[in-house]
Protein backbone atom coordinates (compact mmCIF):
# COMPACT_ATOMS: atom_id res chain seq x y z
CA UNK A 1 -75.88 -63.84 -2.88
CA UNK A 2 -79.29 -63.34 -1.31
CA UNK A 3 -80.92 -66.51 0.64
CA UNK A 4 -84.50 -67.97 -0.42
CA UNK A 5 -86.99 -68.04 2.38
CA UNK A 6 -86.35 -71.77 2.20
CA UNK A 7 -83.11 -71.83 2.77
CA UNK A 8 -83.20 -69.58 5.47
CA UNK A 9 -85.69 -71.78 7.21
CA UNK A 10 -83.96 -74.58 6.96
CA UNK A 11 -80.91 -72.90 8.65
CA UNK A 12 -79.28 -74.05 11.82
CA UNK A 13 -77.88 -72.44 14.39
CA UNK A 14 -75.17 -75.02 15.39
CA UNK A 15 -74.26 -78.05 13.57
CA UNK A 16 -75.83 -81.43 14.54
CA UNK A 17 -73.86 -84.63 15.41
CA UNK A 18 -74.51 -87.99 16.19
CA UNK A 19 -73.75 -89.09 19.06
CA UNK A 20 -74.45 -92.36 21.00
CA UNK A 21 -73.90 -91.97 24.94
CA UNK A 22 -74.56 -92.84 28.14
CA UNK A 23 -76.31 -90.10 30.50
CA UNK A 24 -77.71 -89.87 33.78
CA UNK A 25 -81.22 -87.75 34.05
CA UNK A 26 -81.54 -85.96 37.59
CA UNK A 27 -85.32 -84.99 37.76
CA UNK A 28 -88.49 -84.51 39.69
CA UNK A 29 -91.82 -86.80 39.15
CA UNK A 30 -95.22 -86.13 39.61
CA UNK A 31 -94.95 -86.68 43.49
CA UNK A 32 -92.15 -84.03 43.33
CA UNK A 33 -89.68 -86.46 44.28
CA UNK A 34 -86.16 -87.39 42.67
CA UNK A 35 -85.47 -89.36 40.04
CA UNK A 36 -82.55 -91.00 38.47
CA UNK A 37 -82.71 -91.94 35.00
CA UNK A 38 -80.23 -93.51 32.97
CA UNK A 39 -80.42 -92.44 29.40
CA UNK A 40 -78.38 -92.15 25.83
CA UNK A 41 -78.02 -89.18 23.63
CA UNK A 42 -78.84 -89.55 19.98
CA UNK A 43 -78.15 -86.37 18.66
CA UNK A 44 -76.54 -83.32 20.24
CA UNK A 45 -75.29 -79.61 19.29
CA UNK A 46 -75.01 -76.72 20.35
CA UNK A 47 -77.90 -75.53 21.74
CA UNK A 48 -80.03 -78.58 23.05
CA UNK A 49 -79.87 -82.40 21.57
CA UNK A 50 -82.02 -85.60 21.34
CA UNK A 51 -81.79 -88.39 23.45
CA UNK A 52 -83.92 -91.76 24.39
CA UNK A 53 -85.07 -92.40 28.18
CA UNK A 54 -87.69 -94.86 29.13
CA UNK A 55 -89.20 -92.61 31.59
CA UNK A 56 -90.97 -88.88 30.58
CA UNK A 57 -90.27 -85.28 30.98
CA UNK A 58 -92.50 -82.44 30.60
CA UNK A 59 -92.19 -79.76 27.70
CA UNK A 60 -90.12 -76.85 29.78
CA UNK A 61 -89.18 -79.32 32.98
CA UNK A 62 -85.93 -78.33 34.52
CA UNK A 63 -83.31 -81.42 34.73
CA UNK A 64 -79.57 -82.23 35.41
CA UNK A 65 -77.65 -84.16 33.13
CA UNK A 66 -74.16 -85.81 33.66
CA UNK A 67 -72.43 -88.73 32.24
């Protein structure tokens, strides 16, 4: 059975889950020194995930995570 262009859109790669945990955010600021963030995941799969931090990373910013 042949897919609609919708569906196929709306496809995902890996299965999302909700998940609710603490994280640790190793990262460089503006001055290009090291931060420490704590931080919780909202959603996670696969290939990447959501989660909530009060401080901000740039789109494509490298970062360690660990929990």
């Amino acid at each position: 059975m042949a897919e609609t262009q919708a569906a196929a859109q709306n496809r995902r790669r890996s299965e999302r889950v909700m998940l609710n945990m603490a994280v640790h955010v190793l990262a460089e600021n503006e001055e290009r020194r090291q931060i420490r963030v704590e931080a919780k995941t909202l959603v996670v799969n696969a290939h990447g995930g959501l989660m909530e931090m009060k401080d901000h990373l740039h789109v494509g910013q490298s970062f360690l995570l660990s929990n």
